[in-house]
Protein backbone atom coordinates (compact mmCIF):
# COMPACT_ATOMS: atom_id res chain seq x y z
CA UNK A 1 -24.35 49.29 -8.09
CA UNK A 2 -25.38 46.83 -4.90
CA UNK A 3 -26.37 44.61 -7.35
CA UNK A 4 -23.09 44.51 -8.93
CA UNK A 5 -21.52 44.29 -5.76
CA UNK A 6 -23.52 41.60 -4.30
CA UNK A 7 -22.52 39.64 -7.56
CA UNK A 8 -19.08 40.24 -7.72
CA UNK A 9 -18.91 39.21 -3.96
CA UNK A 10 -20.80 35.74 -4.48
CA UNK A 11 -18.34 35.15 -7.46
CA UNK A 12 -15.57 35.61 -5.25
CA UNK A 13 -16.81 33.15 -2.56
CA UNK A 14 -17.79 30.82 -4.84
CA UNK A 15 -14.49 30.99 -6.58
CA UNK A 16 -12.67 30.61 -3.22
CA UNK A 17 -14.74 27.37 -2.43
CA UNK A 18 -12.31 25.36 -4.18
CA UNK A 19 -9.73 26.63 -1.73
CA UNK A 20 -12.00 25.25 1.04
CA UNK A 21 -13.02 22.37 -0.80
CA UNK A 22 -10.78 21.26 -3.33
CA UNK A 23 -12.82 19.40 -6.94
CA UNK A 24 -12.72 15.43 -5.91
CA UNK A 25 -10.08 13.72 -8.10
CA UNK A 26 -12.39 10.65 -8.56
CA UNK A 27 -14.64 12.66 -10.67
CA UNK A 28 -13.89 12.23 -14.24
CA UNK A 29 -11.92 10.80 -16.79
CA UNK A 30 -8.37 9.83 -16.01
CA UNK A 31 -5.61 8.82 -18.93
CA UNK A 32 -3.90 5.69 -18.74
CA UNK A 33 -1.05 7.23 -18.49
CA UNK A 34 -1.94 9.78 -15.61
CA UNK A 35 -3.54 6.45 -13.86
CA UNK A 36 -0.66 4.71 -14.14
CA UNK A 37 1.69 7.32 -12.49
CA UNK A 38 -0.74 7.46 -9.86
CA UNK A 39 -1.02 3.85 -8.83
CA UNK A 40 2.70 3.46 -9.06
CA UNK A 41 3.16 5.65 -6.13
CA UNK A 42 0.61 4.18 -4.16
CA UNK A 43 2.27 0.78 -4.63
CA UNK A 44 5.55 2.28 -4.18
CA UNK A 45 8.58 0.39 -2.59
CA UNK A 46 6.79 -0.89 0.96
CA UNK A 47 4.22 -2.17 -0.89
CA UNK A 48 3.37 -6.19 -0.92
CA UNK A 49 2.84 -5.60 -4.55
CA UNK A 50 6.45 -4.36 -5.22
CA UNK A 51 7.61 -8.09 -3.58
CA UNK A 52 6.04 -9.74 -6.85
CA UNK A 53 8.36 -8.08 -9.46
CA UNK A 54 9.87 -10.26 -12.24
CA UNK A 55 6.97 -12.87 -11.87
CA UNK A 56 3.64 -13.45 -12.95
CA UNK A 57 0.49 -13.65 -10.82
CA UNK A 58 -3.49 -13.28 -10.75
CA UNK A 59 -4.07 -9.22 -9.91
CA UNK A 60 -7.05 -8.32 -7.82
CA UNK A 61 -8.19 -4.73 -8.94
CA UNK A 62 -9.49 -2.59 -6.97
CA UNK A 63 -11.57 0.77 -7.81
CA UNK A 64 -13.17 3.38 -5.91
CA UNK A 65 -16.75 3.66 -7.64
CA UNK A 66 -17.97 6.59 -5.28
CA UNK A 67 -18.11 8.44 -8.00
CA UNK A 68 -20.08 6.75 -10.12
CA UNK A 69 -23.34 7.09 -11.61
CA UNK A 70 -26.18 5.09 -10.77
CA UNK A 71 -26.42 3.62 -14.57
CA UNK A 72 -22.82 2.93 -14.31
CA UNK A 73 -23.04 0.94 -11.14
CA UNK A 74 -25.69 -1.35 -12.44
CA UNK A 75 -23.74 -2.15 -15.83
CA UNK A 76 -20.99 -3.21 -13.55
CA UNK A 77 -23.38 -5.71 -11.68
CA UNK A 78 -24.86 -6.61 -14.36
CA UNK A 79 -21.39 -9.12 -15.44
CA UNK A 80 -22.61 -11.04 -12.47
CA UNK A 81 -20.51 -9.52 -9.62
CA UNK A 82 -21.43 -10.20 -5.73
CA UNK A 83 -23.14 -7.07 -4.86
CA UNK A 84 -23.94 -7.57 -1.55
CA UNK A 85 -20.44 -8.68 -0.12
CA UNK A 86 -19.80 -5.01 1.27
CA UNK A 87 -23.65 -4.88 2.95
CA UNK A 88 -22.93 -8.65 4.47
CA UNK A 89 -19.32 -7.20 5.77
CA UNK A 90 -20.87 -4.20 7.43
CA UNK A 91 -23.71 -5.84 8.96
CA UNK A 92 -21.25 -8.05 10.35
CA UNK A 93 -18.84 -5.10 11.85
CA UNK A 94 -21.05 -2.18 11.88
CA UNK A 95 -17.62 -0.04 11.08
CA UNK A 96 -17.21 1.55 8.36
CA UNK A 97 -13.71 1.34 8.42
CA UNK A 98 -13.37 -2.31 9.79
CA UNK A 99 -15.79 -3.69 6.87
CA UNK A 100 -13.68 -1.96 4.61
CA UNK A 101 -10.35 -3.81 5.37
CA UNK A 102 -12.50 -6.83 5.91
CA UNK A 103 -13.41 -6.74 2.33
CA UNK A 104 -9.89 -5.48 0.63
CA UNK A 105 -9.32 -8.90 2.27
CA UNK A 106 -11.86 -11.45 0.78
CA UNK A 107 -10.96 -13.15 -1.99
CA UNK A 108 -12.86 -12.05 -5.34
CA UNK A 109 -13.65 -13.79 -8.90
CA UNK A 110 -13.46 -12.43 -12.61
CA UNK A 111 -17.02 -11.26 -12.26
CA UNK A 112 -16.01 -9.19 -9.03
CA UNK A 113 -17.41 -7.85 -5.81
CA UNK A 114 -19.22 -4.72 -4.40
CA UNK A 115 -19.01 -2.74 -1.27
CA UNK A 116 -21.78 -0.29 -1.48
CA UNK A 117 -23.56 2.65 0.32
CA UNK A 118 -20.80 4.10 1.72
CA UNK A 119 -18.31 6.45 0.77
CA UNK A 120 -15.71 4.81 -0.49
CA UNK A 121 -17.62 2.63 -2.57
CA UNK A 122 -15.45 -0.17 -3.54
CA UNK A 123 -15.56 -2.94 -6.72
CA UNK A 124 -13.10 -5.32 -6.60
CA UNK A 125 -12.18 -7.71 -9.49
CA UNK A 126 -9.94 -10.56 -10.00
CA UNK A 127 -8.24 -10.61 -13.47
CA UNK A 128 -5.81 -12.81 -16.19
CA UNK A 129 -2.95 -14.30 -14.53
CA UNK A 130 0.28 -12.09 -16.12
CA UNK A 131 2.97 -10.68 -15.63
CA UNK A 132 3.68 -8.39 -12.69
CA UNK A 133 5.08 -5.37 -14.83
CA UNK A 134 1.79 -5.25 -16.80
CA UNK A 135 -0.55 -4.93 -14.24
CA UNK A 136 -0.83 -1.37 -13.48
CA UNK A 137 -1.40 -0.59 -17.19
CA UNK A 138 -4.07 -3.53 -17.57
CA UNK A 139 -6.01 -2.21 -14.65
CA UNK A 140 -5.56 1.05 -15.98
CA UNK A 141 -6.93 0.05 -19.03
CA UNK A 142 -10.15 -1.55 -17.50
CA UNK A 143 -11.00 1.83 -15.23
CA UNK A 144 -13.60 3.94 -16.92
CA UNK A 145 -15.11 7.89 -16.38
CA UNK A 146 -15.60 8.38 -12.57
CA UNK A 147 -13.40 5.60 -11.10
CA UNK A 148 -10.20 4.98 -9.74
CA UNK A 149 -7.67 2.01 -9.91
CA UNK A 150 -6.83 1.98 -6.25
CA UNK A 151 -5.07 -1.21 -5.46
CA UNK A 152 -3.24 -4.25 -7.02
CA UNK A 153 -3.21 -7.14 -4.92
CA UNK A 154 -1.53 -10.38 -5.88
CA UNK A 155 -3.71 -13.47 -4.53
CA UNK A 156 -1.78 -16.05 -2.39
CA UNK A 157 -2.95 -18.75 -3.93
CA UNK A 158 -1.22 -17.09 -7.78
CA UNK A 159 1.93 -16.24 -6.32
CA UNK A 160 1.68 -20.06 -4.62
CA UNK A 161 0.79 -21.61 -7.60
CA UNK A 162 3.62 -19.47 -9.49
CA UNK A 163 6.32 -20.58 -7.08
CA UNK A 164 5.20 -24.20 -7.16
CA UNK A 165 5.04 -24.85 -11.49
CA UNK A 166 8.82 -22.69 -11.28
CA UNK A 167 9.60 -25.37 -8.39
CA UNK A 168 8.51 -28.00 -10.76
CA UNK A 169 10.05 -26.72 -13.74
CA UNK A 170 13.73 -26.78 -11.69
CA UNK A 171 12.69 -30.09 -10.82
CA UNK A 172 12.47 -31.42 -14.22
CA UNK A 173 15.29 -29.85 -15.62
């Protein structure tokens, strides 16, 4: 009988953990459609992204890799990326937080860039120059088991090069 109790009682603390701490939403899979709903509300209306609509541009994705698993990580640097952008960043702050911005701010190539050892764990990739309105799906698309799409950012240099070839364009006409 105080065997049964003692069970039943660590069931029902266990069970109430997830009231205490809640299953991390960056484990898992996550459908492209669930991902993009997601991501739309973090880029809602006071978003930089949102200033881009009805143009094209060269996204910068970025995921949270926290999650991941060690074999995962290392297929992602193996395509080449610059894994040690995030350890260069911190040594150069020492704050976690300040490193962090410092590298959603660096600019990034197809091959893409690490921040690594903390939590969040950060890869950031540039892709295909297209169309604003497709970008939440595409980097949907590209996020696999155990990461998140966190952020779209539109380089300056796209959205410069975007308004310069329309500028031209009017020009010609």
């Amino acid at each position: 009988m105080r065997t049964a109790l003692t069970l039943l009682a660590a069931s029902l603390a266990l069970g109430g953990c997830s009231l205490i701490w809640p299953e991390d939403e960056r484990v898992g899979g996550e459908d492209a459609d669930d991902c993009a709903a997601r991501v739309a509300k973090l880029l809602g209306p006071g978003s930089n992204f949102r200033l881009y609509e009805g143009e094209a541009g060269v996204p910068t994705f970025t995921y949270d890799i926290t999650k991941l698993g060690l074999e995962e990580v290392q297929a992602l640097l193996r395509k080449g990326g610059d894994e040690t952008a995030g350890t260069r960043t911190m040594n150069q702050t020492n704050m976690t937080s300040t490193a962090v911005e410092e590298f959603m701010n660096r600019e990034v190539d197809e091959k893409g860039a690490f921040f690594l050892g903390r939590d969040p764990a950060l890869y950031r990739v540039r892709g295909q120059r297209q169309p604003v309105e497709g970008m939440i799906a595409n980097g949907c698309e590209r996020q696999e088991a155990d990461m998140r799409l966190i952020d779209i950012a539109i380089s300056a240099s796209a959205s410069k090069a975007a308004a310069d070839s329309e500028q031209e364009q009017e020009t010609d006409s």
